[in-house]
PDB file of N, CA and C in Angstrom:
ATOM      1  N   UNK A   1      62.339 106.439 163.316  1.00  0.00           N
ATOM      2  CA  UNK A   1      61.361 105.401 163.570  1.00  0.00           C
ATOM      3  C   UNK A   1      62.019 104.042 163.339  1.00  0.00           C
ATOM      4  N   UNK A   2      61.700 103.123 164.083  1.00  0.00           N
ATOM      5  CA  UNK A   2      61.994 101.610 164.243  1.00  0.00           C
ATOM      6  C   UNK A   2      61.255 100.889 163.358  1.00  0.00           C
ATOM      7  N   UNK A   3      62.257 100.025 161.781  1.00  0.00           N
ATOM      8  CA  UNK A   3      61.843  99.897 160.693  1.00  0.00           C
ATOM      9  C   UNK A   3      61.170  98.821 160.859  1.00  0.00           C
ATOM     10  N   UNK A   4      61.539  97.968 162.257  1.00  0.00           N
ATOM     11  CA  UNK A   4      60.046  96.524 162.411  1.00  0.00           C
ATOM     12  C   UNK A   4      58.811  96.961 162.578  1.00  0.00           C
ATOM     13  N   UNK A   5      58.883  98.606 162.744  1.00  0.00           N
ATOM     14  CA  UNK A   5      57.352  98.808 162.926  1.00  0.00           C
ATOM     15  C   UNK A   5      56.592  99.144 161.571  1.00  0.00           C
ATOM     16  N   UNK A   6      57.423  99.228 160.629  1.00  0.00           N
ATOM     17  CA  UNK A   6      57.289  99.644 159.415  1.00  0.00           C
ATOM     18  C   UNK A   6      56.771  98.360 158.450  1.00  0.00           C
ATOM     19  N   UNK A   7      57.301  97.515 158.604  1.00  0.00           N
ATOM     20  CA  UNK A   7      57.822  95.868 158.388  1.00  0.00           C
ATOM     21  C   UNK A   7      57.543  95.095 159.535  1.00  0.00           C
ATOM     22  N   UNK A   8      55.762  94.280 159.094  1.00  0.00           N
ATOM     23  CA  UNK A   8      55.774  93.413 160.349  1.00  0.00           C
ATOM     24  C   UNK A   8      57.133  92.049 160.094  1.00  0.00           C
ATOM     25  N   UNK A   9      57.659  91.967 158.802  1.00  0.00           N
ATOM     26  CA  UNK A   9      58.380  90.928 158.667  1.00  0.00           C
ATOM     27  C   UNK A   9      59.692  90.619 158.875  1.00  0.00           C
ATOM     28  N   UNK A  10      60.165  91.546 160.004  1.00  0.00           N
ATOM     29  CA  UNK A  10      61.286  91.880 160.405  1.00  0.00           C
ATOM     30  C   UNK A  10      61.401  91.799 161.865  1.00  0.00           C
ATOM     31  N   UNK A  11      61.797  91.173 162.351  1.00  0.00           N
ATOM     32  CA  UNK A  11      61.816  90.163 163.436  1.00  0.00           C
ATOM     33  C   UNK A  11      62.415  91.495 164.899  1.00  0.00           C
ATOM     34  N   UNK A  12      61.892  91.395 165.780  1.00  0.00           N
ATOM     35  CA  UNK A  12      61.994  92.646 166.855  1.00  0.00           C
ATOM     36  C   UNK A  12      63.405  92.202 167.399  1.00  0.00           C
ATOM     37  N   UNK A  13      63.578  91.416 167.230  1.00  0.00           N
ATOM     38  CA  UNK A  13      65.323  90.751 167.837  1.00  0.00           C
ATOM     39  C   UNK A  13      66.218  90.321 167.440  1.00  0.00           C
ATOM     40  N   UNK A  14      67.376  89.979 167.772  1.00  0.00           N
ATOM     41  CA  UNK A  14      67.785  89.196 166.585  1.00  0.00           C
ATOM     42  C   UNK A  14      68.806  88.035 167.173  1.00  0.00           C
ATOM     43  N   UNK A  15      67.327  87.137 167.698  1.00  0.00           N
ATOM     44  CA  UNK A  15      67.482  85.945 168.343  1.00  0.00           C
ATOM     45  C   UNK A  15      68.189  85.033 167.160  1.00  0.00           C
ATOM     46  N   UNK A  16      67.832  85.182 166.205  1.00  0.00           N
ATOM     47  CA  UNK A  16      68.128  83.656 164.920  1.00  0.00           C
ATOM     48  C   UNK A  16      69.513  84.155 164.598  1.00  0.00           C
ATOM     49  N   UNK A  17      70.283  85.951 164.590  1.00  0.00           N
ATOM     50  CA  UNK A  17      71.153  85.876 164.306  1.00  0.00           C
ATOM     51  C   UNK A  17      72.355  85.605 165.343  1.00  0.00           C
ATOM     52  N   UNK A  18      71.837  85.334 166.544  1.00  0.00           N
ATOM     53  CA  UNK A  18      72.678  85.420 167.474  1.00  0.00           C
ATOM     54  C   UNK A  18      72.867  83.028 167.830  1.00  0.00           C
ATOM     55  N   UNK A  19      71.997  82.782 166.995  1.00  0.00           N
ATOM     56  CA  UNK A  19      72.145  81.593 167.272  1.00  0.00           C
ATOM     57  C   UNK A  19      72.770  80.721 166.011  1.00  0.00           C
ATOM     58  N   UNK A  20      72.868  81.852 164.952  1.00  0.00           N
ATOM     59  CA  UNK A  20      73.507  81.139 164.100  1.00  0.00           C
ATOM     60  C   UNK A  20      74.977  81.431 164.262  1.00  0.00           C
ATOM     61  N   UNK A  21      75.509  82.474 165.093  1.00  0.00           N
ATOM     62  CA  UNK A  21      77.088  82.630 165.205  1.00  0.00           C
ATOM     63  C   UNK A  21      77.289  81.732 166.252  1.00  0.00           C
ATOM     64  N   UNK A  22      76.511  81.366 166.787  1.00  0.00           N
ATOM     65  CA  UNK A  22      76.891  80.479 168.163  1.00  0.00           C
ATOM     66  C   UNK A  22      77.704  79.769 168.359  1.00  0.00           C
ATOM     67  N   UNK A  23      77.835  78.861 166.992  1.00  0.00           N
ATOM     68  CA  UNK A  23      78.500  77.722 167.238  1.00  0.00           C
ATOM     69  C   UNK A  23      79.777  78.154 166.774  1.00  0.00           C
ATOM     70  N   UNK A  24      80.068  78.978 165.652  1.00  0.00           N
ATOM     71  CA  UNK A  24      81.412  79.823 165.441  1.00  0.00           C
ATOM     72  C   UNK A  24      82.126  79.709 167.099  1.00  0.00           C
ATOM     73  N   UNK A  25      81.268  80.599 167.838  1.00  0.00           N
ATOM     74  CA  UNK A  25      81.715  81.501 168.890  1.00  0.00           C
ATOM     75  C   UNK A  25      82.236  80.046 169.622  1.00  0.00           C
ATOM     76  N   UNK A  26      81.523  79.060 169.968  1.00  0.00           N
ATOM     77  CA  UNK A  26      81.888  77.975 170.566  1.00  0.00           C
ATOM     78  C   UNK A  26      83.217  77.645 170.566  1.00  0.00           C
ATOM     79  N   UNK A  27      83.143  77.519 169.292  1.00  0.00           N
ATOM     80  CA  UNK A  27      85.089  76.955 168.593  1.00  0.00           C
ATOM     81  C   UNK A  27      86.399  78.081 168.870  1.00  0.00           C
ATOM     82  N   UNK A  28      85.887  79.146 169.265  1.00  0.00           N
ATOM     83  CA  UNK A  28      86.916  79.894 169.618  1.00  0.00           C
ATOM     84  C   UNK A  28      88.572  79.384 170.242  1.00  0.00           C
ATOM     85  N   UNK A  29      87.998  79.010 171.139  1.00  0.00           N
ATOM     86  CA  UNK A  29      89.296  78.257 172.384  1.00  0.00           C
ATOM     87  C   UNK A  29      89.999  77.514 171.854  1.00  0.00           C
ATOM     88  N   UNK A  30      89.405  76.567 170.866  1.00  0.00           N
ATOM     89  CA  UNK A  30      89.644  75.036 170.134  1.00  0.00           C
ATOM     90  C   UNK A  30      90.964  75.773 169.218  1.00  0.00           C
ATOM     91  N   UNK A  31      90.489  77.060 168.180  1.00  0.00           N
ATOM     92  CA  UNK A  31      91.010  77.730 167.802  1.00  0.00           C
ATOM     93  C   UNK A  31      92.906  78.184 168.187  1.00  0.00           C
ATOM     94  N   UNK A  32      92.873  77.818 169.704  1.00  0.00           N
ATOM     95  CA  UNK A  32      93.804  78.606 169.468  1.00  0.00           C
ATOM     96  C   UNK A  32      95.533  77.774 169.513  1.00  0.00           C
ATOM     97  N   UNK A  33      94.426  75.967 169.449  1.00  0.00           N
ATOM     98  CA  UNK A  33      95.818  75.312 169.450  1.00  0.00           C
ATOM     99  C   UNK A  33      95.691  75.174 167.522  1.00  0.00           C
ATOM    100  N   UNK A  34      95.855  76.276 167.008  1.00  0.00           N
ATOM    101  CA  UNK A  34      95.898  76.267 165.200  1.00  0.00           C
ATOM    102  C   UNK A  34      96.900  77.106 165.079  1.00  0.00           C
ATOM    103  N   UNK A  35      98.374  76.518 165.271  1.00  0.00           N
ATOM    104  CA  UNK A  35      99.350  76.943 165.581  1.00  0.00           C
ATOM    105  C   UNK A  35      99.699  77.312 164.145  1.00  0.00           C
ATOM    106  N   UNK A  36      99.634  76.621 162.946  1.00  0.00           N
ATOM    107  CA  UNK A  36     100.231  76.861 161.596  1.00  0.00           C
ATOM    108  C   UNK A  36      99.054  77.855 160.769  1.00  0.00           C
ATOM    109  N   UNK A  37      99.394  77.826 159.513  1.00  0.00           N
ATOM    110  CA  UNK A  37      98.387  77.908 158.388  1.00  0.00           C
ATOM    111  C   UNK A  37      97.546  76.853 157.816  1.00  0.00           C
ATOM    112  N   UNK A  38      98.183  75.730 158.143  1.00  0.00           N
ATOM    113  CA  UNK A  38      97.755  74.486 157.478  1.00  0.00           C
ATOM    114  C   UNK A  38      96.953  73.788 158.421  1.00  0.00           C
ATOM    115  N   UNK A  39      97.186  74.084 160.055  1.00  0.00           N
ATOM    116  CA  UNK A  39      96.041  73.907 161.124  1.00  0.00           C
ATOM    117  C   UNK A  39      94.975  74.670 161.009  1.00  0.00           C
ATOM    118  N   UNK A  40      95.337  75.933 160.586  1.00  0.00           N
ATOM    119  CA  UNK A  40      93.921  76.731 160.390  1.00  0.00           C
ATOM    120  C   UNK A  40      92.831  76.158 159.411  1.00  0.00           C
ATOM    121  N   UNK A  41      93.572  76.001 158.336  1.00  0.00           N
ATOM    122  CA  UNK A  41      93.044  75.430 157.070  1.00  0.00           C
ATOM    123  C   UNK A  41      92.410  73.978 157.479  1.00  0.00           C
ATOM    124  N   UNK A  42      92.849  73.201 157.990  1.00  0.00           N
ATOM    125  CA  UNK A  42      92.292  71.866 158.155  1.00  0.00           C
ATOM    126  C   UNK A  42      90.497  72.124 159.161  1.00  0.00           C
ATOM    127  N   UNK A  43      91.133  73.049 159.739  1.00  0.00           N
ATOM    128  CA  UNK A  43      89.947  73.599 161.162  1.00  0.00           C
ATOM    129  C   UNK A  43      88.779  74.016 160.053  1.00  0.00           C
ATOM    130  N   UNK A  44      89.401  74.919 159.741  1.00  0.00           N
ATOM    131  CA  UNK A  44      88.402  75.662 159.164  1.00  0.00           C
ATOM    132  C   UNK A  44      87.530  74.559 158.048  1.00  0.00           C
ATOM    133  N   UNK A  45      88.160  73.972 157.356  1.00  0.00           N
ATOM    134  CA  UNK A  45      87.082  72.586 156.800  1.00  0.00           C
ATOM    135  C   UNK A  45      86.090  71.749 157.442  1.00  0.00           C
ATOM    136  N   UNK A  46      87.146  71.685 158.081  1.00  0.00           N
ATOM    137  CA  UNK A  46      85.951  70.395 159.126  1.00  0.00           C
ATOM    138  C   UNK A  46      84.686  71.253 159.605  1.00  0.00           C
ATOM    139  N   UNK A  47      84.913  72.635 160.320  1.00  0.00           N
ATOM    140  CA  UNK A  47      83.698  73.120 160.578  1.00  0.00           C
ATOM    141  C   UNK A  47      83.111  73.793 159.877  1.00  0.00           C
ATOM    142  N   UNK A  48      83.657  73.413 158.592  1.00  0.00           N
ATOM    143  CA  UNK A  48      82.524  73.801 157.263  1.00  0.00           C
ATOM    144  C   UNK A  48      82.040  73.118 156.795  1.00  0.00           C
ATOM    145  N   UNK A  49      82.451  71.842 156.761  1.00  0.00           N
ATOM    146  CA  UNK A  49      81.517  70.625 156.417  1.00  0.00           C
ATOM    147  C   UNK A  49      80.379  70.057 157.629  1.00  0.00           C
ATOM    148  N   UNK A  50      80.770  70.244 158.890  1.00  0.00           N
ATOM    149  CA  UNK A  50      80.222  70.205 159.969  1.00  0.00           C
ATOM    150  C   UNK A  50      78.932  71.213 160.133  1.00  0.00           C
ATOM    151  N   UNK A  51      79.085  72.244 159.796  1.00  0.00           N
ATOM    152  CA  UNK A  51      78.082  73.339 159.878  1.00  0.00           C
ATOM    153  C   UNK A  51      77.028  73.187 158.774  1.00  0.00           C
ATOM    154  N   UNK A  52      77.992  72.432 157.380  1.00  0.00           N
ATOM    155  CA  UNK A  52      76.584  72.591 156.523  1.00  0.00           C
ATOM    156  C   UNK A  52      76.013  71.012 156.806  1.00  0.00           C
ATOM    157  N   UNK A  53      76.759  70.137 157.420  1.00  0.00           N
ATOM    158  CA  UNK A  53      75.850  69.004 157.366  1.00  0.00           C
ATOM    159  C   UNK A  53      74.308  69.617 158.343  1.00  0.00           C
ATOM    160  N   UNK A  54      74.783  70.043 159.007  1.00  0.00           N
ATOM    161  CA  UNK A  54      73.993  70.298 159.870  1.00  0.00           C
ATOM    162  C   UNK A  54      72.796  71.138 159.368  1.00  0.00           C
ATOM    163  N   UNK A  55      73.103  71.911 158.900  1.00  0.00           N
ATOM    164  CA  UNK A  55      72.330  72.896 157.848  1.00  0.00           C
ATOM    165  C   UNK A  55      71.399  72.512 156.990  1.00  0.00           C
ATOM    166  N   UNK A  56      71.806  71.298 156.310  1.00  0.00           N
ATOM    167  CA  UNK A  56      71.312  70.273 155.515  1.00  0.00           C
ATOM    168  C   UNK A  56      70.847  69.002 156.199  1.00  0.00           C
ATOM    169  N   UNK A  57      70.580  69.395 157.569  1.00  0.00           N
ATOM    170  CA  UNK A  57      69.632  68.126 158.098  1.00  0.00           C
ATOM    171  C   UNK A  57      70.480  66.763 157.964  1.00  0.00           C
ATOM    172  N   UNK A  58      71.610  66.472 158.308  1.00  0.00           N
ATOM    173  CA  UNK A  58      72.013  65.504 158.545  1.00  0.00           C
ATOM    174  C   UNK A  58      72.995  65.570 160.306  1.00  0.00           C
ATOM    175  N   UNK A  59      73.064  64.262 160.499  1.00  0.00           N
ATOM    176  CA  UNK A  59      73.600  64.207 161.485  1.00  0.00           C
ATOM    177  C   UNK A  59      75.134  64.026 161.559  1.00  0.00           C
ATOM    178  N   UNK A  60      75.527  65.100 161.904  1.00  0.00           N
ATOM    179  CA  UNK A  60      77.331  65.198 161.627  1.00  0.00           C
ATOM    180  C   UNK A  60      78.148  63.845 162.233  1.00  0.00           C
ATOM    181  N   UNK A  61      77.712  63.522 163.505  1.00  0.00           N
ATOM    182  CA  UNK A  61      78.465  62.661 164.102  1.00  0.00           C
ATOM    183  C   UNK A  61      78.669  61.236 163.010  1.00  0.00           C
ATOM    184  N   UNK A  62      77.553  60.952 162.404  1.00  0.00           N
ATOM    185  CA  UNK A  62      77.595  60.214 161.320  1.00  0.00           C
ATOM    186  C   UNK A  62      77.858  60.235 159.606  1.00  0.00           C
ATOM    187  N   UNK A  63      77.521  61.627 159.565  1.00  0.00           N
ATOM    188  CA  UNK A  63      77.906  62.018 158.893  1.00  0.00           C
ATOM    189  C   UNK A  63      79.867  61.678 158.200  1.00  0.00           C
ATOM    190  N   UNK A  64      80.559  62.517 159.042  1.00  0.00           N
ATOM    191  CA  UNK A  64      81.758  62.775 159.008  1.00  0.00           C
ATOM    192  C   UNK A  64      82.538  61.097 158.765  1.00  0.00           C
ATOM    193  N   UNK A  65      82.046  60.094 160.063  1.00  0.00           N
ATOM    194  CA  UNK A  65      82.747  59.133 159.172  1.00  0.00           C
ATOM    195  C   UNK A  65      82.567  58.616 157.836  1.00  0.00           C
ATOM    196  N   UNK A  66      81.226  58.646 157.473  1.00  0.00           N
ATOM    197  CA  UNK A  66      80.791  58.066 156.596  1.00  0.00           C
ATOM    198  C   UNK A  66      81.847  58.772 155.448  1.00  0.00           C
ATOM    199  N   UNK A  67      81.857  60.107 155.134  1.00  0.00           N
ATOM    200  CA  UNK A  67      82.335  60.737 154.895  1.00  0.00           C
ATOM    201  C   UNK A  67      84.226  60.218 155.017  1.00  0.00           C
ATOM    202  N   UNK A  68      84.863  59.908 155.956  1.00  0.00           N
ATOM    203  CA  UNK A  68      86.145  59.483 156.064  1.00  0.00           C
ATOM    204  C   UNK A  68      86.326  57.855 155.296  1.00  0.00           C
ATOM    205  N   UNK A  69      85.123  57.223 155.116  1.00  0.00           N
ATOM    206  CA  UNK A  69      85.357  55.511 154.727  1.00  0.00           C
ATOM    207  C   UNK A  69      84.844  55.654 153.330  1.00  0.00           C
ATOM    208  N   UNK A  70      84.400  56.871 152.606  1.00  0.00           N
ATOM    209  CA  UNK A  70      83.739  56.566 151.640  1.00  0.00           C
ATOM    210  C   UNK A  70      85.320  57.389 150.496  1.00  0.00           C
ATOM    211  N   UNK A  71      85.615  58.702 151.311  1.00  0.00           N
ATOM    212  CA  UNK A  71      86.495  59.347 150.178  1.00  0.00           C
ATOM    213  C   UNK A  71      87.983  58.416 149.802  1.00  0.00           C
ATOM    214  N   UNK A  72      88.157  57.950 150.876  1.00  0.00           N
ATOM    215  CA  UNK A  72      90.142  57.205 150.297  1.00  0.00           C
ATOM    216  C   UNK A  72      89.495  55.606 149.369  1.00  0.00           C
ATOM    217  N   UNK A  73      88.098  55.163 149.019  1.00  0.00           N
ATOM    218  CA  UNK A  73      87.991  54.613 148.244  1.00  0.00           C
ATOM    219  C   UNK A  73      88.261  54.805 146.563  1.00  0.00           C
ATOM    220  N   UNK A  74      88.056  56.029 146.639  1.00  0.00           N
ATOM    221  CA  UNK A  74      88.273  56.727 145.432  1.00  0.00           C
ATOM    222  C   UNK A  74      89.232  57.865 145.380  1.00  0.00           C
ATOM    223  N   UNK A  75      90.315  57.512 145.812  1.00  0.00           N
ATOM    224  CA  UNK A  75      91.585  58.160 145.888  1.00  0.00           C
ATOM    225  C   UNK A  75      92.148  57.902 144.215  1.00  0.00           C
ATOM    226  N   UNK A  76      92.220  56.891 143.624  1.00  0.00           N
ATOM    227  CA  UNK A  76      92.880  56.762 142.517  1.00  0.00           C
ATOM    228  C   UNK A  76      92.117  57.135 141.551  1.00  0.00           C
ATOM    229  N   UNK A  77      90.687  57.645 141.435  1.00  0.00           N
ATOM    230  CA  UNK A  77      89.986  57.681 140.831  1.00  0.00           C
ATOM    231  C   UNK A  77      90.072  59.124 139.879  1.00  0.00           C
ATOM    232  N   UNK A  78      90.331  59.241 138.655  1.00  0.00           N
ATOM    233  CA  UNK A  78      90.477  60.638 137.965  1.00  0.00           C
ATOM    234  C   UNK A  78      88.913  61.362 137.538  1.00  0.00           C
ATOM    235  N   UNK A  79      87.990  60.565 137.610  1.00  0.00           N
ATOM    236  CA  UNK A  79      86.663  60.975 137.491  1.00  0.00           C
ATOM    237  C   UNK A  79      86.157  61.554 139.040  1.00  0.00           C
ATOM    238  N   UNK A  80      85.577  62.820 138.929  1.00  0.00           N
ATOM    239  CA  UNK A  80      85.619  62.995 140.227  1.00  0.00           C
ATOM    240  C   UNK A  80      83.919  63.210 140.694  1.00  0.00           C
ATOM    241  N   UNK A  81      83.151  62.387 139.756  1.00  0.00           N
ATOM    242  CA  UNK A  81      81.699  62.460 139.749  1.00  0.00           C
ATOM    243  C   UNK A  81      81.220  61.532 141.027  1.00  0.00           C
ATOM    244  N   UNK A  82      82.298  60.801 141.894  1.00  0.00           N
ATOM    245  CA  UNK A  82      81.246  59.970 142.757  1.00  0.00           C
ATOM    246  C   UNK A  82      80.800  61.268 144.340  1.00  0.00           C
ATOM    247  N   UNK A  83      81.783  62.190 144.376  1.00  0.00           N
ATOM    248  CA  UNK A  83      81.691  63.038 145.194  1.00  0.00           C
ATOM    249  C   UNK A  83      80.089  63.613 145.094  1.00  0.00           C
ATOM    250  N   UNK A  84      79.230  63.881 143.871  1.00  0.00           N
ATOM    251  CA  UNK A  84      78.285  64.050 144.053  1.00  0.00           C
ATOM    252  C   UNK A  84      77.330  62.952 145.119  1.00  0.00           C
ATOM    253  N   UNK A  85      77.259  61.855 145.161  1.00  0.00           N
ATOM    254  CA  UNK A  85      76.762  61.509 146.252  1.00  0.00           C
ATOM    255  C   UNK A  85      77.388  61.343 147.766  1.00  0.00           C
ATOM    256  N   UNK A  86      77.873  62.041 148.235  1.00  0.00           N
ATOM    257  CA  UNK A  86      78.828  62.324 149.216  1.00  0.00           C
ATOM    258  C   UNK A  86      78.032  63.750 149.927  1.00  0.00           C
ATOM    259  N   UNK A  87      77.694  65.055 149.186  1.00  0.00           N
ATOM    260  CA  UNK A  87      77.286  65.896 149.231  1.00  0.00           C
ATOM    261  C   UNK A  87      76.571  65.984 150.335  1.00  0.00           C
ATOM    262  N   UNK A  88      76.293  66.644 150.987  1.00  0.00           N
ATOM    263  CA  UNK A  88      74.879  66.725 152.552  1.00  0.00           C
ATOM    264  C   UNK A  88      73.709  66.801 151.729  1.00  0.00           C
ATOM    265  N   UNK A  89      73.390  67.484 150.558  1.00  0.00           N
ATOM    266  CA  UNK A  89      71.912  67.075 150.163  1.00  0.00           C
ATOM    267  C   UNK A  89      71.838  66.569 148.773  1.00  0.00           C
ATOM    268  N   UNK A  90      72.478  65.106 149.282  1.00  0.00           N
ATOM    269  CA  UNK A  90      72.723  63.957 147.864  1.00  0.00           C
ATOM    270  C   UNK A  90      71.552  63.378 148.848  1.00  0.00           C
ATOM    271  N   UNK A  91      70.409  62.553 147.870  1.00  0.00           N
ATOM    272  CA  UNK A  91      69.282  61.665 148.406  1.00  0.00           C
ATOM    273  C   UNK A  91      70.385  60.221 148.366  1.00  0.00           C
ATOM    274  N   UNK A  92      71.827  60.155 147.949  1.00  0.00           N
ATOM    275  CA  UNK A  92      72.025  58.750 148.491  1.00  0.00           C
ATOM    276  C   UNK A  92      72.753  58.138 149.409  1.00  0.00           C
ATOM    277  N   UNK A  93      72.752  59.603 150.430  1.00  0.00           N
ATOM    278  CA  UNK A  93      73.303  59.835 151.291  1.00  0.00           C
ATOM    279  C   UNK A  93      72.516  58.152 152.050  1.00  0.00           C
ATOM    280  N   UNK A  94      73.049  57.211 153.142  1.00  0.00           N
ATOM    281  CA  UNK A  94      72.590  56.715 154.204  1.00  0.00           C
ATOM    282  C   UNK A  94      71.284  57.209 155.253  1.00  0.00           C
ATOM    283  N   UNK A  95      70.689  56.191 155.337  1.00  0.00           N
ATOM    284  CA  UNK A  95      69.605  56.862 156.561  1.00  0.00           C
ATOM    285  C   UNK A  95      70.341  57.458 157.981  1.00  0.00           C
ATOM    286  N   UNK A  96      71.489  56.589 158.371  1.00  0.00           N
ATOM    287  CA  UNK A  96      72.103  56.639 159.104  1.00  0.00           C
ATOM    288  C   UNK A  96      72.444  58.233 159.227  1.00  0.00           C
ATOM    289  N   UNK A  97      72.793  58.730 157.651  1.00  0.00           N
ATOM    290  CA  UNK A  97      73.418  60.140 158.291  1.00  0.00           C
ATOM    291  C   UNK A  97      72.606  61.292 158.330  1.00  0.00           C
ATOM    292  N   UNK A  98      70.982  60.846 157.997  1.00  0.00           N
ATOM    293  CA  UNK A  98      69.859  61.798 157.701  1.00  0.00           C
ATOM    294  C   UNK A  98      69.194  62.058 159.497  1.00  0.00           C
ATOM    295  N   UNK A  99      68.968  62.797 160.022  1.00  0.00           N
ATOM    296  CA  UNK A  99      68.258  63.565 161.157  1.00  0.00           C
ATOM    297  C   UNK A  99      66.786  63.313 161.224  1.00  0.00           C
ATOM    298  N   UNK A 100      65.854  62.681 161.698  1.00  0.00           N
ATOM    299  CA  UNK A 100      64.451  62.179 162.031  1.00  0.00           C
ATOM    300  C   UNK A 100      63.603  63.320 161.934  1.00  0.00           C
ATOM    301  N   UNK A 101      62.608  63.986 161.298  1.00  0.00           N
ATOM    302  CA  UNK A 101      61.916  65.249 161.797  1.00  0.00           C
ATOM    303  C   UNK A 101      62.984  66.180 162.110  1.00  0.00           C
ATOM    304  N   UNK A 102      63.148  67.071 160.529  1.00  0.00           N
ATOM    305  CA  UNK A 102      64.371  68.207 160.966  1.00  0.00           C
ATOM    306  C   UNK A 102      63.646  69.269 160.159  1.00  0.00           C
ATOM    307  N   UNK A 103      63.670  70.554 161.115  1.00  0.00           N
ATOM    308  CA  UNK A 103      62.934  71.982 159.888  1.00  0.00           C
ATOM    309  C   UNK A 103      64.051  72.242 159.410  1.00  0.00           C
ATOM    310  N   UNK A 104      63.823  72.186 158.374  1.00  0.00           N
ATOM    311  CA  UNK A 104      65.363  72.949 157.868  1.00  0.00           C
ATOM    312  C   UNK A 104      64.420  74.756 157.242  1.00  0.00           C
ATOM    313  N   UNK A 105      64.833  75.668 158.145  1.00  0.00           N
ATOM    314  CA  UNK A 105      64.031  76.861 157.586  1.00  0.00           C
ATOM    315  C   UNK A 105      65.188  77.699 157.210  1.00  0.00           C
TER     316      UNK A 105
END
């Protein structure tokens, strides 16, 4: 027997899981000029910070610079507490990098 019939709370498809690999699947191609270890590694950050901004209701495109002008300010810095507002769900994040009406479910 088919356990969604068992469980109305178990979804008959699995539309949400096929849209959350999506964007993985997207980057494939991009993937394959990651000629080193250290290209992989750089890749693989960016679309981890990219994926959770997104995740976290912000808007990456703005996100990311904000993100590039805010960290080499505090390059010399041995306290490494300002990174907490940097975070995707720091409230002192910019409006700029927050998303208008976003479900985050």
């Amino acid at each position: 027997m088919k356990v969604n019939l068992l469980d109305g709370n178990i979804p008959i498809d699995n539309n949400a899981s096929e849209r959350a690999v999506n964007p993985f699947v997207m980057h494939r191609k991009a993937w394959l000029f990651c000629n080193t270890p250290n290209d992989a590694d750089a890749s693989g950050i960016i679309y981890s910070i990219v994926e959770t901004a997104k995740a976290n209701g912000l808007h990456h495109y703005n996100y990311l610079p904000y993100l590039l002008e805010n960290i080499p300010k505090h390059m010399s810095d041995r306290n490494l507490n300002f990174l907490q507002d940097l975070l995707p769900w720091s409230p002192a994040l910019p409006d700029k990098c927050k998303v208008k009406n976003v479900d985050l479910k």
